[in-house]
PDB file of N, CA and C in Angstrom:
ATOM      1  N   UNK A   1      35.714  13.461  22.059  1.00  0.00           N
ATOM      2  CA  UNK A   1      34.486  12.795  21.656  1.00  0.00           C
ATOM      3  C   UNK A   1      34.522  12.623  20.140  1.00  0.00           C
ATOM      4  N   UNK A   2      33.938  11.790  19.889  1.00  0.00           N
ATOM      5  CA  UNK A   2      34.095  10.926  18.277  1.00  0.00           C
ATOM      6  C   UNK A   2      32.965  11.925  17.429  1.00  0.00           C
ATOM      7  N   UNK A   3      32.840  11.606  16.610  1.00  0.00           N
ATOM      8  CA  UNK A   3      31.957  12.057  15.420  1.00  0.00           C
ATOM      9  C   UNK A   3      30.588  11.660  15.725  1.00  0.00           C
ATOM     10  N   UNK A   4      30.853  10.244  15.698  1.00  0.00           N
ATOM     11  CA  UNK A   4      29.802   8.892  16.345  1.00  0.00           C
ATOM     12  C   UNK A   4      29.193   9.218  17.604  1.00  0.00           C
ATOM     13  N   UNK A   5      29.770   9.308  18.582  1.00  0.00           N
ATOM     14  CA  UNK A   5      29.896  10.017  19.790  1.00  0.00           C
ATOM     15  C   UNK A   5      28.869  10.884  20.450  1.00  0.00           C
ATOM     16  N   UNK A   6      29.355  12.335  19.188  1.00  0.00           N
ATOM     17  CA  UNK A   6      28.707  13.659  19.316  1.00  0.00           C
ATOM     18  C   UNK A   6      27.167  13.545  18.706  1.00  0.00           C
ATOM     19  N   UNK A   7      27.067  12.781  17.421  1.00  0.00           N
ATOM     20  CA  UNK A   7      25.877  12.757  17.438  1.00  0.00           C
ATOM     21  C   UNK A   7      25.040  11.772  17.519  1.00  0.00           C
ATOM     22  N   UNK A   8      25.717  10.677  18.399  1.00  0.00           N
ATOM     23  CA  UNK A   8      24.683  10.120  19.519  1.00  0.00           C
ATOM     24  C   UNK A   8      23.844  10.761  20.163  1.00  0.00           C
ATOM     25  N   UNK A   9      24.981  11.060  21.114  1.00  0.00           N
ATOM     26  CA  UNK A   9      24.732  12.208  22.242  1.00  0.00           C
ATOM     27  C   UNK A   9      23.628  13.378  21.994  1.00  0.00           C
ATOM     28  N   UNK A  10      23.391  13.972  20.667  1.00  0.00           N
ATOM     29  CA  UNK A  10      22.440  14.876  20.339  1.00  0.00           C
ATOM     30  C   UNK A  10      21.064  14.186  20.085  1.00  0.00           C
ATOM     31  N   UNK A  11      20.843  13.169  18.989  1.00  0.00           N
ATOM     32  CA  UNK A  11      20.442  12.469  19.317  1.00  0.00           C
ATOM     33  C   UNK A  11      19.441  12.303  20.392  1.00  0.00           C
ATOM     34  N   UNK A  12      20.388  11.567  21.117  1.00  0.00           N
ATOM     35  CA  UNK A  12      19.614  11.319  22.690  1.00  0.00           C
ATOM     36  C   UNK A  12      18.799  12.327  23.454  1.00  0.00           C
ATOM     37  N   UNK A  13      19.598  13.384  23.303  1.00  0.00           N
ATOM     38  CA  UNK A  13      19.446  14.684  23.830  1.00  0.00           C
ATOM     39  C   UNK A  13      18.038  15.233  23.246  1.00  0.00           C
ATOM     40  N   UNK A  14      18.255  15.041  22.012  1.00  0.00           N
ATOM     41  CA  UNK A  14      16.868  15.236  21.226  1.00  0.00           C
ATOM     42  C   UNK A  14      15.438  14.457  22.109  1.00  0.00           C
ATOM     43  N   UNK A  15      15.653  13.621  22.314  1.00  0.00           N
ATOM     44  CA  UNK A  15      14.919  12.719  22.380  1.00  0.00           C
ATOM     45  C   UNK A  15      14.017  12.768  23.515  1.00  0.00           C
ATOM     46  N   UNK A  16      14.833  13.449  24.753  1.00  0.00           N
ATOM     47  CA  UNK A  16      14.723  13.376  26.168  1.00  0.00           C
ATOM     48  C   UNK A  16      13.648  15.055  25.831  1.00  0.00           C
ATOM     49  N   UNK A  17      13.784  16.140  24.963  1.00  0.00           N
ATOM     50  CA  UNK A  17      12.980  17.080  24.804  1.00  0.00           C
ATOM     51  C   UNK A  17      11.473  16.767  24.235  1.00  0.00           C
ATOM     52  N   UNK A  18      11.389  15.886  23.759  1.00  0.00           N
ATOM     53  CA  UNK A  18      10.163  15.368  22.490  1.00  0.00           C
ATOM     54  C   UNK A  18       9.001  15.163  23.454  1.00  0.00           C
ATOM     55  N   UNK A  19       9.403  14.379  24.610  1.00  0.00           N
ATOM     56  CA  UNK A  19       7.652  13.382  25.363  1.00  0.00           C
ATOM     57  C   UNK A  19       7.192  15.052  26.092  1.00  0.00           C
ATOM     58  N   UNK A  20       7.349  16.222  26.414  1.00  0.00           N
ATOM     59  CA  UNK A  20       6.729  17.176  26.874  1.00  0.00           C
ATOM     60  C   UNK A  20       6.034  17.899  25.892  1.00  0.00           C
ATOM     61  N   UNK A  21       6.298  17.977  24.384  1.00  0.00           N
ATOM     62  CA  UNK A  21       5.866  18.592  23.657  1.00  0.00           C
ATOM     63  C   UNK A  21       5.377  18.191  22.943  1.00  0.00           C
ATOM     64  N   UNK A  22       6.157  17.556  21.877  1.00  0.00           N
ATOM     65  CA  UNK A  22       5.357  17.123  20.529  1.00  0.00           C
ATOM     66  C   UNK A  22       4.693  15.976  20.521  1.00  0.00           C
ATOM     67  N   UNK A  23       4.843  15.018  22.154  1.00  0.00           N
ATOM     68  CA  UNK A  23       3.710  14.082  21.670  1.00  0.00           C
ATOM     69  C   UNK A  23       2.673  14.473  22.886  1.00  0.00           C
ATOM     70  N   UNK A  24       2.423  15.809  23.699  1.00  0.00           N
ATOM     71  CA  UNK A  24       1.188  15.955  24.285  1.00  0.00           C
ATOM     72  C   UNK A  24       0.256  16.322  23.677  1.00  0.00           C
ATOM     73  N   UNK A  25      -0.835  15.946  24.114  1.00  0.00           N
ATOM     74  CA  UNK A  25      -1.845  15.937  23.180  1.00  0.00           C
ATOM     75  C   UNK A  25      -2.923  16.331  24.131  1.00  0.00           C
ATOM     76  N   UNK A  26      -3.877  17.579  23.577  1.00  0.00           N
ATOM     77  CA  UNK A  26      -5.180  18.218  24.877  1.00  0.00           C
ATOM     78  C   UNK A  26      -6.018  17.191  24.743  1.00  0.00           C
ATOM     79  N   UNK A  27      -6.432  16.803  26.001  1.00  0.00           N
ATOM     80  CA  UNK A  27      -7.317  15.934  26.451  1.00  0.00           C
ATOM     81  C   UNK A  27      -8.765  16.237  25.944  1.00  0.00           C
ATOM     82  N   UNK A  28      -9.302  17.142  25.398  1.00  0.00           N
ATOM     83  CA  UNK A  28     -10.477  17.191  25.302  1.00  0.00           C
ATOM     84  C   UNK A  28     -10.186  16.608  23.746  1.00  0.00           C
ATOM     85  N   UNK A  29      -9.627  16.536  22.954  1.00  0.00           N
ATOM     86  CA  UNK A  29      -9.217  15.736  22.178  1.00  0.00           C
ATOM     87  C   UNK A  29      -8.803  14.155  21.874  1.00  0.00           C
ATOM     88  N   UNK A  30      -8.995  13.518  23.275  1.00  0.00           N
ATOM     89  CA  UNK A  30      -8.956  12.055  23.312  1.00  0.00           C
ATOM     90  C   UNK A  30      -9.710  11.428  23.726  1.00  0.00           C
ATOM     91  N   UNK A  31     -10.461  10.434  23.725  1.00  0.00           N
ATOM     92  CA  UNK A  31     -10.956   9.480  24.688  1.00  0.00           C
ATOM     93  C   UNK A  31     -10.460   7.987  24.712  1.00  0.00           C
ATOM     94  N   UNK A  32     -10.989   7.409  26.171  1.00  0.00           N
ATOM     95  CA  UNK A  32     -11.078   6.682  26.793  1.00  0.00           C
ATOM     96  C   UNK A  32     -11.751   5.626  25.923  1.00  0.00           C
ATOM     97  N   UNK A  33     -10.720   4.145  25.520  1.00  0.00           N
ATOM     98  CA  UNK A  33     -10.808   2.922  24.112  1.00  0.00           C
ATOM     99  C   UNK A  33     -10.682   1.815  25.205  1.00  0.00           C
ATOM    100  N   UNK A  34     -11.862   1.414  25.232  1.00  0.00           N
ATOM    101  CA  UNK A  34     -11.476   0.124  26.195  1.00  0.00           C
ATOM    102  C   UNK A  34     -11.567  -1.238  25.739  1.00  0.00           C
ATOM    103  N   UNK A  35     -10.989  -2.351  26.136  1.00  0.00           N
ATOM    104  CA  UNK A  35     -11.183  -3.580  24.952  1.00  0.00           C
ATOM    105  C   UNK A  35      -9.739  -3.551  24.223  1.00  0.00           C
ATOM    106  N   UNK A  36      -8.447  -2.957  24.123  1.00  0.00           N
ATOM    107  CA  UNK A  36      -7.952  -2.923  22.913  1.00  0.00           C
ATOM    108  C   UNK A  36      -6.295  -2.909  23.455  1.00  0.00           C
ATOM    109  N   UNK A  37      -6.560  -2.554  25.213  1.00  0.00           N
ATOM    110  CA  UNK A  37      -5.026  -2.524  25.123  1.00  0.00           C
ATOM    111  C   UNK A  37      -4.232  -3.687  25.064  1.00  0.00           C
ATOM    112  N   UNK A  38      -2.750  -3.668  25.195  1.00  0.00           N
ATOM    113  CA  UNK A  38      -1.990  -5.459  25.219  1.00  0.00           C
ATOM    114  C   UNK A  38      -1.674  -5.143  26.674  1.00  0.00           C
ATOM    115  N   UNK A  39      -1.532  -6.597  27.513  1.00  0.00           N
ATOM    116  CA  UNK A  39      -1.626  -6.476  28.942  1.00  0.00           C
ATOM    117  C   UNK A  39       0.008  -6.032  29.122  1.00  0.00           C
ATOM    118  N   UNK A  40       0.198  -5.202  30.219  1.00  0.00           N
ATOM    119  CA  UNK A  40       0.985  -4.394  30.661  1.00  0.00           C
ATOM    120  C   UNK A  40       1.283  -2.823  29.942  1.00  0.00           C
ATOM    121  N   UNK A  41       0.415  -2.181  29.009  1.00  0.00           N
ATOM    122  CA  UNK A  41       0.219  -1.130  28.106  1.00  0.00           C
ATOM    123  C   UNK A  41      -1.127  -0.552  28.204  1.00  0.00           C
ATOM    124  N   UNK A  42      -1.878  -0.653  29.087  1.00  0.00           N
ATOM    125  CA  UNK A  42      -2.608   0.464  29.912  1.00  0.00           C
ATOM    126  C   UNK A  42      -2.442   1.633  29.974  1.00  0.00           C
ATOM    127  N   UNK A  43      -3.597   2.522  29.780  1.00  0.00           N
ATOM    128  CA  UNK A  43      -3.332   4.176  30.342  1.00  0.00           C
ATOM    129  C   UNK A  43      -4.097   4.292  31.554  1.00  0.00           C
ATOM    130  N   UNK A  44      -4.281   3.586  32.530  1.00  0.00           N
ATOM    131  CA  UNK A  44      -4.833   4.081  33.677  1.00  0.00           C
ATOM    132  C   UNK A  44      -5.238   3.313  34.505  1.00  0.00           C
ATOM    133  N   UNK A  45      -5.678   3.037  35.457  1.00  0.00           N
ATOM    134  CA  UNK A  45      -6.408   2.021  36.487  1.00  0.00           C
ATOM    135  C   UNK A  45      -7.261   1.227  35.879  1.00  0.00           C
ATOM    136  N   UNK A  46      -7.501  -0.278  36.365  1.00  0.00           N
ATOM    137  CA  UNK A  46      -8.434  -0.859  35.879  1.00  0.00           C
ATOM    138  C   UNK A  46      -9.491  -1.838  37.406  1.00  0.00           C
ATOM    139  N   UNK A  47     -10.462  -2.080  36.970  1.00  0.00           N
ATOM    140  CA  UNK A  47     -11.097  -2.826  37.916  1.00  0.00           C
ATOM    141  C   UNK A  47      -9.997  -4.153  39.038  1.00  0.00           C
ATOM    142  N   UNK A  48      -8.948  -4.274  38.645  1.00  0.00           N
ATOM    143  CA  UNK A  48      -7.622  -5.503  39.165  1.00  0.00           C
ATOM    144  C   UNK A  48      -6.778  -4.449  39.526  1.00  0.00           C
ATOM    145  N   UNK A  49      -6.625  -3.285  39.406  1.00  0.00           N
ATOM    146  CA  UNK A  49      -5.354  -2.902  39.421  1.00  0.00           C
ATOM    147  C   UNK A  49      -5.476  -1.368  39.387  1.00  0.00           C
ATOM    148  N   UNK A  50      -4.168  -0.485  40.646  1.00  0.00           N
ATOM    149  CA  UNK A  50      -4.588   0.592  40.852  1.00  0.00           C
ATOM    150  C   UNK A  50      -3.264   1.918  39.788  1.00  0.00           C
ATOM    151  N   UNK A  51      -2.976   0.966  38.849  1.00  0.00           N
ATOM    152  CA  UNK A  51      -2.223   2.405  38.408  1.00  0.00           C
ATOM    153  C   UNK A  51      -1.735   1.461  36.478  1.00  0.00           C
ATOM    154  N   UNK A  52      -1.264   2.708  35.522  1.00  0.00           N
ATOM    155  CA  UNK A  52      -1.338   2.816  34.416  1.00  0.00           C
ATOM    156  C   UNK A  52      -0.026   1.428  34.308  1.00  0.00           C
ATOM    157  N   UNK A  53      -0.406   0.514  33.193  1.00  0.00           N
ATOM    158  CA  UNK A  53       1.019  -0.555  33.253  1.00  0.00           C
ATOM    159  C   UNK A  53       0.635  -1.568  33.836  1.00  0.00           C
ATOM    160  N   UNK A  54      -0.302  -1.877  34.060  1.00  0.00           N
ATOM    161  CA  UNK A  54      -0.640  -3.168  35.558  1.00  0.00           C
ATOM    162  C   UNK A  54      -1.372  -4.169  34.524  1.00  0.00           C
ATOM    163  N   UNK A  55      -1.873  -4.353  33.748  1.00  0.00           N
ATOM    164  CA  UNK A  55      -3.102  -4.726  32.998  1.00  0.00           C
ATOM    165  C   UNK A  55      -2.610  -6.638  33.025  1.00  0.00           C
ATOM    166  N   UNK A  56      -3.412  -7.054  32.920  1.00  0.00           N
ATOM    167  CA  UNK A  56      -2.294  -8.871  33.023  1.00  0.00           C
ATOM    168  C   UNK A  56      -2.922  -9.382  32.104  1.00  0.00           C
ATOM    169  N   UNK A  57      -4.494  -8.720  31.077  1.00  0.00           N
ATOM    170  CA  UNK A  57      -4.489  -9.982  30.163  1.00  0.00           C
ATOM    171  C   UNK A  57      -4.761  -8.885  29.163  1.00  0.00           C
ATOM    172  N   UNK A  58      -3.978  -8.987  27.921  1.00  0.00           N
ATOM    173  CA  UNK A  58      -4.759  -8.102  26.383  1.00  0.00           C
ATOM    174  C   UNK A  58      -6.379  -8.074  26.412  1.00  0.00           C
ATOM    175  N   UNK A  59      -6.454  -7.165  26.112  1.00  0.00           N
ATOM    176  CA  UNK A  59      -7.914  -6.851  25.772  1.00  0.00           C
ATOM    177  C   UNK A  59      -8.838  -7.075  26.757  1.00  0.00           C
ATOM    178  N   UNK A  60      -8.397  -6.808  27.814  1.00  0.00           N
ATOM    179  CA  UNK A  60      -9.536  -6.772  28.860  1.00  0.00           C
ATOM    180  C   UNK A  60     -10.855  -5.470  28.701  1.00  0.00           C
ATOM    181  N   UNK A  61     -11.485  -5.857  29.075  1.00  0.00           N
ATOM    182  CA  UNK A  61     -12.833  -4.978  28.489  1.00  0.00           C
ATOM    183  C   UNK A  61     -12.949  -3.821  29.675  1.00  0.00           C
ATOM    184  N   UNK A  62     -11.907  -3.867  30.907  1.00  0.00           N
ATOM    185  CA  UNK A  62     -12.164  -2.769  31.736  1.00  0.00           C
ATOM    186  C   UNK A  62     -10.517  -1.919  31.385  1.00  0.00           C
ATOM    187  N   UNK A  63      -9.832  -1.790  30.530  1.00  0.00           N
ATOM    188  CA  UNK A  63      -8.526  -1.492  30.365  1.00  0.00           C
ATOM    189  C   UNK A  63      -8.767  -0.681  29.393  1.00  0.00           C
ATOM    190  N   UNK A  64      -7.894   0.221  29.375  1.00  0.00           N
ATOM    191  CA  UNK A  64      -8.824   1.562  28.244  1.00  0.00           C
ATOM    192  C   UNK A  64      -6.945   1.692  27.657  1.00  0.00           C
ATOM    193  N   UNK A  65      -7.132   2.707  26.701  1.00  0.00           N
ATOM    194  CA  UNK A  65      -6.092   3.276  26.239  1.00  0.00           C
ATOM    195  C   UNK A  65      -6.722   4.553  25.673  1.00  0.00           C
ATOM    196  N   UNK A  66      -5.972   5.947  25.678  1.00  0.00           N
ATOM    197  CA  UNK A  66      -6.720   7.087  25.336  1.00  0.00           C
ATOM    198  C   UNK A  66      -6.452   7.230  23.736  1.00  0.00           C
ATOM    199  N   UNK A  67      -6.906   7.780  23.113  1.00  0.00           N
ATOM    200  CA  UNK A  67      -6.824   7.297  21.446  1.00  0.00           C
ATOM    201  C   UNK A  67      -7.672   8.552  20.999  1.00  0.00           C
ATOM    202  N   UNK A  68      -7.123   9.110  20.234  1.00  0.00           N
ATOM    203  CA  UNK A  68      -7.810  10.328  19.310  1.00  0.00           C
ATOM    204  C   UNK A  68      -9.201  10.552  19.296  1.00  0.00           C
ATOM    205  N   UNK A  69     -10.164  10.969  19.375  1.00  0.00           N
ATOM    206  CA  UNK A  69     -11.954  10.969  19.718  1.00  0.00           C
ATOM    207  C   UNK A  69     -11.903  10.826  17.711  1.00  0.00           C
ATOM    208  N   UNK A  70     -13.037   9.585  17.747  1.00  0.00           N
ATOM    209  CA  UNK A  70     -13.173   9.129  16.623  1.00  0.00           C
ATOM    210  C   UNK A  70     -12.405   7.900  15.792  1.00  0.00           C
ATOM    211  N   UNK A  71     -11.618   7.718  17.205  1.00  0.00           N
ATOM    212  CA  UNK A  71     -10.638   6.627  16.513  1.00  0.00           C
ATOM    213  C   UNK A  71     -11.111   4.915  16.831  1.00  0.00           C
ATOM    214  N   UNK A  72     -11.645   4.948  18.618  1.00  0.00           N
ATOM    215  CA  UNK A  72     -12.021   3.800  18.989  1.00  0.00           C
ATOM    216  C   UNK A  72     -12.819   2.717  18.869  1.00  0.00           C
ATOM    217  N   UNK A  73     -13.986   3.053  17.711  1.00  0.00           N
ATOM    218  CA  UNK A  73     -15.385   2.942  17.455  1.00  0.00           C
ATOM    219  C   UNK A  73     -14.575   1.842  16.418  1.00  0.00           C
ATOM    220  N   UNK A  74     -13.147   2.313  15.504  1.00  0.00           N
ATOM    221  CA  UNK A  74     -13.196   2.210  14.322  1.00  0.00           C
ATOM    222  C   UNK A  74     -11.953   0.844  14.940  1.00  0.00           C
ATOM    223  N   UNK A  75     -11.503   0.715  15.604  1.00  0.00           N
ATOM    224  CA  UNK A  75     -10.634  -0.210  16.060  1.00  0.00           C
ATOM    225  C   UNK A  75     -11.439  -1.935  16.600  1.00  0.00           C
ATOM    226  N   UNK A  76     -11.277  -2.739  15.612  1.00  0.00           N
ATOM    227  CA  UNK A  76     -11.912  -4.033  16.136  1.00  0.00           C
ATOM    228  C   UNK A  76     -11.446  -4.552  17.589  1.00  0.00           C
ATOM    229  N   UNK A  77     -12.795  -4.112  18.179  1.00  0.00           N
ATOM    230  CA  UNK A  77     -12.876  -4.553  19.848  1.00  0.00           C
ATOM    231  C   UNK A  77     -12.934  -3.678  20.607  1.00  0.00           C
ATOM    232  N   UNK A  78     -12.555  -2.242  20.037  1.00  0.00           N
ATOM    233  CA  UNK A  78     -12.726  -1.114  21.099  1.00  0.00           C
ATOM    234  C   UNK A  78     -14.328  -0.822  20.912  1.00  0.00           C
ATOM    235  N   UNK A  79     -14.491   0.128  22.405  1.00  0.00           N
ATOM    236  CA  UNK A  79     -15.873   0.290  22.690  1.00  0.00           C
ATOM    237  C   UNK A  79     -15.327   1.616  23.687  1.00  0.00           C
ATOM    238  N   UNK A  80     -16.400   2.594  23.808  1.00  0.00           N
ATOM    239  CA  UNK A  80     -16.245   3.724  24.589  1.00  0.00           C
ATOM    240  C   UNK A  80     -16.554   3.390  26.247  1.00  0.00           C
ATOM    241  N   UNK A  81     -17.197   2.705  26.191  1.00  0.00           N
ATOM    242  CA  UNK A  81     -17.371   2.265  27.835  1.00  0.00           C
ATOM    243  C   UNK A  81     -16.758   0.859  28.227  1.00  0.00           C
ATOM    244  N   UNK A  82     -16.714   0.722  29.340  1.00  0.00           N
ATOM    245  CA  UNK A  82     -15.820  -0.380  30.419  1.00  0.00           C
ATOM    246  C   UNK A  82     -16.686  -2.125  30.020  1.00  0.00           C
ATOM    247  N   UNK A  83     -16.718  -2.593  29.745  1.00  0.00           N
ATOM    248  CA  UNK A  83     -17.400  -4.180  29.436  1.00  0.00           C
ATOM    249  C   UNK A  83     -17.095  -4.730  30.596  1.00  0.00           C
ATOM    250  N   UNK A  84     -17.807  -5.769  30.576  1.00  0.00           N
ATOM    251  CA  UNK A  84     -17.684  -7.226  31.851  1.00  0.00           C
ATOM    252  C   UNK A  84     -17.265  -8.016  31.276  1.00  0.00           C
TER     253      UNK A  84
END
């Protein structure tokens, strides 16, 4: 194995450890930003659609994304509850 190779490979390796830890984040610490996601970048079900990823138009007003508590208010177009 190359130089290049080896620390690809770590790298990568790194990488595959990171989404369990350092980017979970306690839920009582986030809420629910609706209005703001881009369509197919959903965190969860929406009124069209039964699972996270489904979303078909940006910024639909029933499409949430979870976002730091205090963050959504401050984002042009987010709102804490679901719109029509």
């Amino acid at each position: 194995m190359t130089s290049k190779s080896a620390i690809l490979a770590a790298a990568v390796g790194s990488l595959l450890v990171l989404p369990g830890t350092a980017f979970s984040a306690d839920e009582t610490s986030m809420e629910k930003c609706y209005g703001v996601a881009k369509a197919g970048k959903n965190d969860c079900a929406g009124a069209a659609h039964a699972c996270a990823g489904q979303s078909s138009k940006s910024g639909s007003p029933s499409d949430f994304l979870k976002v730091p508590k205090g963050t959504c208010e401050r984002i042009v177009g987010g709102r804490l509850a679901p719109g029509k």
